[in-house]
PDB file of N, CA and C in Angstrom:
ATOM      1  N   UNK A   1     -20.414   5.997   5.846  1.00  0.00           N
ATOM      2  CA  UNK A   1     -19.415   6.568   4.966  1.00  0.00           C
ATOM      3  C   UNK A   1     -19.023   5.526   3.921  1.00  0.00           C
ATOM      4  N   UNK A   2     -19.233   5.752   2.837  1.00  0.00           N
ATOM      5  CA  UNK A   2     -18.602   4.946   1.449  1.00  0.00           C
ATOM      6  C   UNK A   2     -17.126   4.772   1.362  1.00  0.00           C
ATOM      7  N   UNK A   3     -16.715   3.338   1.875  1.00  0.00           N
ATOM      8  CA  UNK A   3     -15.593   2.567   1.002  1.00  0.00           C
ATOM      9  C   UNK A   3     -14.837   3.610   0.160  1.00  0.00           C
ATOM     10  N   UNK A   4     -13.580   3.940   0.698  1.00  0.00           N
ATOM     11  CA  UNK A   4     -12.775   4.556  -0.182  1.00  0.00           C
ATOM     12  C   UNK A   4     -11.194   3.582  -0.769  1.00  0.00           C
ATOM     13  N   UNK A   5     -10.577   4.282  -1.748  1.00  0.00           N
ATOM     14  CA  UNK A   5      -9.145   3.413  -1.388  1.00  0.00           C
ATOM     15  C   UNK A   5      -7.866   4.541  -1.382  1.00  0.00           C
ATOM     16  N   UNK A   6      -7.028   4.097  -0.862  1.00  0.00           N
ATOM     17  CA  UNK A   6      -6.032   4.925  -0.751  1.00  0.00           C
ATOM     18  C   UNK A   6      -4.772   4.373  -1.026  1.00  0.00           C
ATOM     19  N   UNK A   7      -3.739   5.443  -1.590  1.00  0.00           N
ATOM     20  CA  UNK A   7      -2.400   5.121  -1.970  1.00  0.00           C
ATOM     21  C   UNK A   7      -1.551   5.329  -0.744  1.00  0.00           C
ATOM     22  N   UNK A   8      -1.155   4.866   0.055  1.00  0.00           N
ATOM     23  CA  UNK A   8      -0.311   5.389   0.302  1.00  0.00           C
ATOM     24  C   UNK A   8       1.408   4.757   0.545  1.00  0.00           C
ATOM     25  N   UNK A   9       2.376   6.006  -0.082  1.00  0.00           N
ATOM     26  CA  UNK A   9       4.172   6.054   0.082  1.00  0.00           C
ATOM     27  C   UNK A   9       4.560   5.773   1.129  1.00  0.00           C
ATOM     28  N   UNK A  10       5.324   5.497   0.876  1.00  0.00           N
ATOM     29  CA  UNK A  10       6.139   4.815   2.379  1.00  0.00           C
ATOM     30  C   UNK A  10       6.051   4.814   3.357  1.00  0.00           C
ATOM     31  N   UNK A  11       4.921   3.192   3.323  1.00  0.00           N
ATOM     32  CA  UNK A  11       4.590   2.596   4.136  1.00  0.00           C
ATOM     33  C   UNK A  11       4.676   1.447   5.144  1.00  0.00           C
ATOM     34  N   UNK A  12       6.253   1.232   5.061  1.00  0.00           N
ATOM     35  CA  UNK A  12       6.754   0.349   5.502  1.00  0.00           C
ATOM     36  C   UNK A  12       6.942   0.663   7.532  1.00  0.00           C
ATOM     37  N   UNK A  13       7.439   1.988   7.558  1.00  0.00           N
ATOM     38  CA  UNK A  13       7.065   2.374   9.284  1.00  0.00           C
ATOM     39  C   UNK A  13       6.686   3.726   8.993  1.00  0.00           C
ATOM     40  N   UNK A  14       6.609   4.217  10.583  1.00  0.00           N
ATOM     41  CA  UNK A  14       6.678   5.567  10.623  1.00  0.00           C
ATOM     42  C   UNK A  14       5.144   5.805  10.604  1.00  0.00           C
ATOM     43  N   UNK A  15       5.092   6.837  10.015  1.00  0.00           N
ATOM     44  CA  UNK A  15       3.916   8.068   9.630  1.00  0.00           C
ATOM     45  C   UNK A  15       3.366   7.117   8.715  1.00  0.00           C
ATOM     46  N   UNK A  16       3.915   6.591   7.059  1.00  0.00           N
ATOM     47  CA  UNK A  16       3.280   5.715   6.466  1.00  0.00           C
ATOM     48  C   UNK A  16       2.824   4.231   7.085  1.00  0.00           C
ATOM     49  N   UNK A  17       3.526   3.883   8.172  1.00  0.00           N
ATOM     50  CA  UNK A  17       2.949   2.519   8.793  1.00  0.00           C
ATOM     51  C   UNK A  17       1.692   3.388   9.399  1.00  0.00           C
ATOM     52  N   UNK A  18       1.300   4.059  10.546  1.00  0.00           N
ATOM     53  CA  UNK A  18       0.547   4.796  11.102  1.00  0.00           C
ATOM     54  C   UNK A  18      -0.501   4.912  10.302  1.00  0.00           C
ATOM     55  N   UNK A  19      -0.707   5.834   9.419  1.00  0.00           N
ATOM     56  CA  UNK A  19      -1.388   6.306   8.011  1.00  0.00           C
ATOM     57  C   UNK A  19      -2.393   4.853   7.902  1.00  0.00           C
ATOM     58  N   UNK A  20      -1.174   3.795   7.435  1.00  0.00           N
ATOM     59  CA  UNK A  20      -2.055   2.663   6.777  1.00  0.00           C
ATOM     60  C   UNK A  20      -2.665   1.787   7.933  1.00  0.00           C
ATOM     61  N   UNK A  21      -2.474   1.991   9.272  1.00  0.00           N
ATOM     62  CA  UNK A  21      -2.696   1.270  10.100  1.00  0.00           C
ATOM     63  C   UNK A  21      -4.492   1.752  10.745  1.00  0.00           C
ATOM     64  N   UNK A  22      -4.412   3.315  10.454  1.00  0.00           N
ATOM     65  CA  UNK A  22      -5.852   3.979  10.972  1.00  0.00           C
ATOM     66  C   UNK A  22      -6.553   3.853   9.573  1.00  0.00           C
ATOM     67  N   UNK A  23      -6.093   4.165   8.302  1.00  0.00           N
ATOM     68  CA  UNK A  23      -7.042   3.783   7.301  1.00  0.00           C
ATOM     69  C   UNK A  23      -7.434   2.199   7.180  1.00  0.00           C
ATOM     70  N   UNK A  24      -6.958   1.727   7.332  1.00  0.00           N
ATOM     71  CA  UNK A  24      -7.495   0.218   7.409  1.00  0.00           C
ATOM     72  C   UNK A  24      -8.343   0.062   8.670  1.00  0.00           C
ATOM     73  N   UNK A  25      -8.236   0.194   9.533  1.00  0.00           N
ATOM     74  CA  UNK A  25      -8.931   0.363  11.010  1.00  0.00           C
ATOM     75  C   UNK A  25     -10.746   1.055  11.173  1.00  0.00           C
ATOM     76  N   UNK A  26     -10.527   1.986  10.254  1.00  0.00           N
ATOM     77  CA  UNK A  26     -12.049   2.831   9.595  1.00  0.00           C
ATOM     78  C   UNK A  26     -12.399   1.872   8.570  1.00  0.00           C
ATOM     79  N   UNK A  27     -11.962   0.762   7.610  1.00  0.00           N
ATOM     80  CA  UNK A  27     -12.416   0.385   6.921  1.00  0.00           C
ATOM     81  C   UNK A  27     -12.091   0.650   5.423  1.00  0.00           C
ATOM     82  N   UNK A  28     -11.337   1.614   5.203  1.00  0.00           N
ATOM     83  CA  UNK A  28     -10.909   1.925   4.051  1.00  0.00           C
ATOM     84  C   UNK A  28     -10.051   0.784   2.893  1.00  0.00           C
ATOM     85  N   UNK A  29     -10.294   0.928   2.213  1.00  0.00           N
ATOM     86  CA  UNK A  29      -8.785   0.174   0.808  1.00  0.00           C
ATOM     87  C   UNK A  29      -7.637   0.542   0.830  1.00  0.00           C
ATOM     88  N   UNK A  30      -6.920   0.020   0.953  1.00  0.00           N
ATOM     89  CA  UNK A  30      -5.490   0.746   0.974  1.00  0.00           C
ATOM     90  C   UNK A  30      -4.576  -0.260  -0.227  1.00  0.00           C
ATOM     91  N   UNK A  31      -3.400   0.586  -0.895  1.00  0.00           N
ATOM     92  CA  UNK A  31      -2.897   0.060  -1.783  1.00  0.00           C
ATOM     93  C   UNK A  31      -1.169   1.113  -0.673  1.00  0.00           C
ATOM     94  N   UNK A  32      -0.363   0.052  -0.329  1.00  0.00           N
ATOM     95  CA  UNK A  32       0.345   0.490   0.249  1.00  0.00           C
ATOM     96  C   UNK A  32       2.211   0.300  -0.992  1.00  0.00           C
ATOM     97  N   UNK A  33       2.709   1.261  -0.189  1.00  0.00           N
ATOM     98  CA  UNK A  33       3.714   0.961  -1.380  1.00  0.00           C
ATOM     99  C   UNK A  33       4.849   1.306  -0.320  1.00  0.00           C
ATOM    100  N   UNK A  34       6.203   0.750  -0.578  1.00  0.00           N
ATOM    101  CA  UNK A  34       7.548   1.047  -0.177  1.00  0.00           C
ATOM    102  C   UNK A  34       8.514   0.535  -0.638  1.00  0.00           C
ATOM    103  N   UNK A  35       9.871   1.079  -0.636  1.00  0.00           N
ATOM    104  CA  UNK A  35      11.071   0.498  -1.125  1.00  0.00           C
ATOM    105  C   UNK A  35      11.375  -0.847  -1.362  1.00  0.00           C
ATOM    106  N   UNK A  36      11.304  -1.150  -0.422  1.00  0.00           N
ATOM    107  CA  UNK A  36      11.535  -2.868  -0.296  1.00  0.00           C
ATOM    108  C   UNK A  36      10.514  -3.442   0.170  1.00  0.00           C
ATOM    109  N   UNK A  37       9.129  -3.929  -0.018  1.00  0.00           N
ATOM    110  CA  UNK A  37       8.189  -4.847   0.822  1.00  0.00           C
ATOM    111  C   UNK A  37       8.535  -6.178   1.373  1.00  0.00           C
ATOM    112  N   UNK A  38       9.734  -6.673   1.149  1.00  0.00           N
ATOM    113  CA  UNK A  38      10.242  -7.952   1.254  1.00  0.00           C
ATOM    114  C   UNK A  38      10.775  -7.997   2.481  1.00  0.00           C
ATOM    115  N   UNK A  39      11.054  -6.695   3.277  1.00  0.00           N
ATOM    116  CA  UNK A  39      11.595  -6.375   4.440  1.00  0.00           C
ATOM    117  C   UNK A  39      10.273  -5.675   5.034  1.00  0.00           C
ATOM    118  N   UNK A  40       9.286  -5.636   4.560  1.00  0.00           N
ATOM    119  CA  UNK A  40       8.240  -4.880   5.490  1.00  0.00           C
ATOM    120  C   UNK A  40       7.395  -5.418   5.972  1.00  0.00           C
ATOM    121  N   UNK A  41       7.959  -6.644   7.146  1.00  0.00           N
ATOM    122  CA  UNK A  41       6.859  -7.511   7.702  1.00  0.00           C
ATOM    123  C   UNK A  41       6.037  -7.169   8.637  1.00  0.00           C
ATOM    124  N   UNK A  42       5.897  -5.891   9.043  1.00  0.00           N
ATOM    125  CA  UNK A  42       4.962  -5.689   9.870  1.00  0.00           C
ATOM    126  C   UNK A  42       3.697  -5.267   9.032  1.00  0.00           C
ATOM    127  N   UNK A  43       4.423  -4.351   7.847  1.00  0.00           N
ATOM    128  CA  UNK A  43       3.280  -3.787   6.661  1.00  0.00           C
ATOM    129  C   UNK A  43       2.601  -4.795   5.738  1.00  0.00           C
ATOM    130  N   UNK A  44       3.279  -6.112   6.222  1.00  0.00           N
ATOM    131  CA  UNK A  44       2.648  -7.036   5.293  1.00  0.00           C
ATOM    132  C   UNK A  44       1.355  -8.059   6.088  1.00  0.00           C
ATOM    133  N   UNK A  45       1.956  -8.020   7.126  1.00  0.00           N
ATOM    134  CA  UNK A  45       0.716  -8.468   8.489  1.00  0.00           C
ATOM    135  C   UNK A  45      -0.605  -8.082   8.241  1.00  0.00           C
ATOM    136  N   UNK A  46      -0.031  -6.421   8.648  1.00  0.00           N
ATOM    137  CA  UNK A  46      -0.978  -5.840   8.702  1.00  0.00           C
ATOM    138  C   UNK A  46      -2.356  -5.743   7.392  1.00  0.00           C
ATOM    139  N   UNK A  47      -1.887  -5.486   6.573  1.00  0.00           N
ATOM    140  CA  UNK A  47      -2.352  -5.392   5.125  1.00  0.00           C
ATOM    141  C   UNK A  47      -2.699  -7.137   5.195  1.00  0.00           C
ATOM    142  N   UNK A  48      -2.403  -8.311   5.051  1.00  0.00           N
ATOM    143  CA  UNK A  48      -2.750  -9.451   5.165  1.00  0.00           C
ATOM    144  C   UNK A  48      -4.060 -10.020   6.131  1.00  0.00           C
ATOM    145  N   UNK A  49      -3.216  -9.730   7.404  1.00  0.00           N
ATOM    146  CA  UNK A  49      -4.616  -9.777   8.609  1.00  0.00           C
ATOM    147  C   UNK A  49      -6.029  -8.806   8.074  1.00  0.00           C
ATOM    148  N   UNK A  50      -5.955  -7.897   7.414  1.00  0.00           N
ATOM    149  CA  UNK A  50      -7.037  -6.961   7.024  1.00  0.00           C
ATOM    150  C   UNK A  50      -7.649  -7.416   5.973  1.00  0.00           C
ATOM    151  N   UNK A  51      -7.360  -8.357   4.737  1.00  0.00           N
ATOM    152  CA  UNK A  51      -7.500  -8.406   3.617  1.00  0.00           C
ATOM    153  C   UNK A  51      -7.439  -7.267   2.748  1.00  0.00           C
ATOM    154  N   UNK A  52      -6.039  -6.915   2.812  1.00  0.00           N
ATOM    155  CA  UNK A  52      -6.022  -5.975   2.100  1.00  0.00           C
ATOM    156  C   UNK A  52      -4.882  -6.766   0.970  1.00  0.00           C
ATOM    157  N   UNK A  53      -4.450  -5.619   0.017  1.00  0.00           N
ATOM    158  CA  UNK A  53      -3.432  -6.116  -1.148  1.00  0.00           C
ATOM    159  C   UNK A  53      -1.938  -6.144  -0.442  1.00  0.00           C
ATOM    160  N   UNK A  54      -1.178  -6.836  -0.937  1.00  0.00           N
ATOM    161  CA  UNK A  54       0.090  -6.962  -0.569  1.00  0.00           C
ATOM    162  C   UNK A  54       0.640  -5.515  -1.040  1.00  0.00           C
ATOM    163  N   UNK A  55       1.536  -5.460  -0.211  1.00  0.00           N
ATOM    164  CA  UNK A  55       2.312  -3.963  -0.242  1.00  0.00           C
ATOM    165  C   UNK A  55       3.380  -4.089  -1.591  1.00  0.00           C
ATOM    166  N   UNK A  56       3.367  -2.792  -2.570  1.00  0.00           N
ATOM    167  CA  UNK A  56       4.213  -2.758  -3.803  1.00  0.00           C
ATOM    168  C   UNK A  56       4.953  -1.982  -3.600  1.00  0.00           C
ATOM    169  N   UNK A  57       6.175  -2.337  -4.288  1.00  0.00           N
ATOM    170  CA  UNK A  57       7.674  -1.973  -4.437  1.00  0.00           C
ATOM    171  C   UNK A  57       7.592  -0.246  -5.190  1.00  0.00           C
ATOM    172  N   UNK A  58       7.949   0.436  -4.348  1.00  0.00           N
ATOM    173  CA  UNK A  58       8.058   2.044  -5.291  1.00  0.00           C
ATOM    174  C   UNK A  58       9.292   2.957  -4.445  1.00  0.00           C
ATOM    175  N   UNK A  59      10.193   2.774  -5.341  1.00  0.00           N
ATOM    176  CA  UNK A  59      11.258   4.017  -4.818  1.00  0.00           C
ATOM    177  C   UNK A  59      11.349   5.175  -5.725  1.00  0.00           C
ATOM    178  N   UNK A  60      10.548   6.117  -4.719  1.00  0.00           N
ATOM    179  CA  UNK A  60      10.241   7.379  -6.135  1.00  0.00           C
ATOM    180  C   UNK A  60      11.542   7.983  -6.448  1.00  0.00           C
ATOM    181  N   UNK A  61      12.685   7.782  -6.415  1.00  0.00           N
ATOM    182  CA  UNK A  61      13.971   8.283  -7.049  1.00  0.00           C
ATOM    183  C   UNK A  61      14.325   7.348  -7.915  1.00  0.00           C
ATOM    184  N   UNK A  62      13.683   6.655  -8.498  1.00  0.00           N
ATOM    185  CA  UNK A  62      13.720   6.081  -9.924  1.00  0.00           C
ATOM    186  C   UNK A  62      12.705   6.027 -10.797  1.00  0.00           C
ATOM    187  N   UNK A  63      12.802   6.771 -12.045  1.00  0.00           N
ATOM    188  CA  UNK A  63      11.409   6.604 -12.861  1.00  0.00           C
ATOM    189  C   UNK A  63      11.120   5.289 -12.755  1.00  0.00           C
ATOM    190  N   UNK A  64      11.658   4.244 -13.217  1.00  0.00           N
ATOM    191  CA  UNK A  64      11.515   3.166 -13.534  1.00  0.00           C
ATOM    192  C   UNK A  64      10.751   2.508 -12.593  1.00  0.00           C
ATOM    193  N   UNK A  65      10.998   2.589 -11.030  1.00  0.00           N
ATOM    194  CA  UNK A  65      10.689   1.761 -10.333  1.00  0.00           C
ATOM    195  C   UNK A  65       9.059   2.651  -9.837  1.00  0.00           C
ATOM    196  N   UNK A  66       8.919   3.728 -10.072  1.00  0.00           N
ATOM    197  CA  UNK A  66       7.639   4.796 -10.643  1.00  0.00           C
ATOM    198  C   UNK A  66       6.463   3.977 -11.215  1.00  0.00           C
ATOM    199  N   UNK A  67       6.824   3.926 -12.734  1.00  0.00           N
ATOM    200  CA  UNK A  67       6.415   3.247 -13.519  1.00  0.00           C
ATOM    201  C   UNK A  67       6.159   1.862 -13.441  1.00  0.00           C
ATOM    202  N   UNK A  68       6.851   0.997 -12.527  1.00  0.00           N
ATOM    203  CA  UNK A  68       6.287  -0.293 -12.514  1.00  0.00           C
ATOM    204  C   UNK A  68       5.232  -0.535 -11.496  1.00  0.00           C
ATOM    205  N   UNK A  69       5.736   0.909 -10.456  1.00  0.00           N
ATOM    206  CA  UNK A  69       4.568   0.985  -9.334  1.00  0.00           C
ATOM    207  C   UNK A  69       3.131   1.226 -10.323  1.00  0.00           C
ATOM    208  N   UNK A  70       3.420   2.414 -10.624  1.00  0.00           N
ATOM    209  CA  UNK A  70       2.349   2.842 -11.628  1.00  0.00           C
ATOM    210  C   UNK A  70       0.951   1.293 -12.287  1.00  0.00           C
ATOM    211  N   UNK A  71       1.672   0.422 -13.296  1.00  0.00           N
ATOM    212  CA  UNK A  71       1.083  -0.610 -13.572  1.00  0.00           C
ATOM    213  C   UNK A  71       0.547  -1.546 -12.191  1.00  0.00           C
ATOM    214  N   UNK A  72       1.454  -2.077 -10.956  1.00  0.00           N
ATOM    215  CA  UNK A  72       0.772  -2.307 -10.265  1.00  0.00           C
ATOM    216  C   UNK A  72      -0.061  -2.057  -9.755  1.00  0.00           C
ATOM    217  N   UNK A  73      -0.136  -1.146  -9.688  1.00  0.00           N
ATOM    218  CA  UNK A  73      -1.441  -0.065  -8.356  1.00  0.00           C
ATOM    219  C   UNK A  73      -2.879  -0.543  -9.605  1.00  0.00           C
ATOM    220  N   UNK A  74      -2.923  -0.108 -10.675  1.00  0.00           N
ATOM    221  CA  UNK A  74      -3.612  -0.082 -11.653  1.00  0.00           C
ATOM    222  C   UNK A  74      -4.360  -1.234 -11.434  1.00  0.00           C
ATOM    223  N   UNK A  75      -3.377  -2.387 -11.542  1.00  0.00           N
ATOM    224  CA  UNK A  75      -4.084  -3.616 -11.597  1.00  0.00           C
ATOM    225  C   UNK A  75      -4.290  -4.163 -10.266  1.00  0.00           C
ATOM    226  N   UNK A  76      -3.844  -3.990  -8.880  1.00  0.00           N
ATOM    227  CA  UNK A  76      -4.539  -3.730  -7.243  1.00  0.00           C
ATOM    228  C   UNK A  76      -6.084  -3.078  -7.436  1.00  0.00           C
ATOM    229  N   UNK A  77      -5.916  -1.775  -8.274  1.00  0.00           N
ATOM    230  CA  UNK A  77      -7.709  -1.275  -8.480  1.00  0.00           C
ATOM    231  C   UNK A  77      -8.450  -1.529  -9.231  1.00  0.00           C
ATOM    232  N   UNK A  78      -8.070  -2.539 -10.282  1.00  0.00           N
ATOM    233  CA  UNK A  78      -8.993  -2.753 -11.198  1.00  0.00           C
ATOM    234  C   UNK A  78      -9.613  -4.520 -10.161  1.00  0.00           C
ATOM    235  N   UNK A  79      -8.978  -5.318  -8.861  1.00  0.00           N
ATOM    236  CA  UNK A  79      -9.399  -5.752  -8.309  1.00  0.00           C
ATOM    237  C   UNK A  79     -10.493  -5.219  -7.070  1.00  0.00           C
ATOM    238  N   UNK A  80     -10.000  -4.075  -6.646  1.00  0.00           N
ATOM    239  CA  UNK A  80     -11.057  -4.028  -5.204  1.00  0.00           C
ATOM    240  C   UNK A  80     -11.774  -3.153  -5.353  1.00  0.00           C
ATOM    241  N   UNK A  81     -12.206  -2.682  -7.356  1.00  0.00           N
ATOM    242  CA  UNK A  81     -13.500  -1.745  -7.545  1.00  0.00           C
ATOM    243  C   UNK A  81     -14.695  -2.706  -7.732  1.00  0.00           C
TER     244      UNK A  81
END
């Protein structure tokens, strides 16, 4: 199966920790995002121990913080294509 990458929202626990924990596990890319990553040390382990990208800041109840996700992610994929 071909290398994919994936976005995925809030991924700090839960369903989004889960999510990013089996896509990384198959081998996949993951570009993980949550409110605060500065508090998401398990999501940062994880994503670290894997070589994956550090987890980005996105609280979708602000355009703004949207939009800066937006540019990050961009430049996370213009690295692991």
């Amino acid at each position: 199966m071909a290398q994919r990458i994936y976005l995925v929202t809030g991924s700090s626990r839960g369903i989004g920790l889960g999510l990013v924990r089996e896509l990384v596990s198959r081998g996949h890319r993951v570009v993980a995002t949550c409110r605060n990553p500065d508090s998401a040390s398990e999501l940062e382990k994880l994503l670290a121990d894997n070589g994956q990208p550090k987890p980005v800041a996105c609280d979708v109840t602000s355009d703004e913080s949207v939009d800066e996700c937006f540019k990050k992610v961009c430049t996370a994929l213009h690295f692991l294509s």
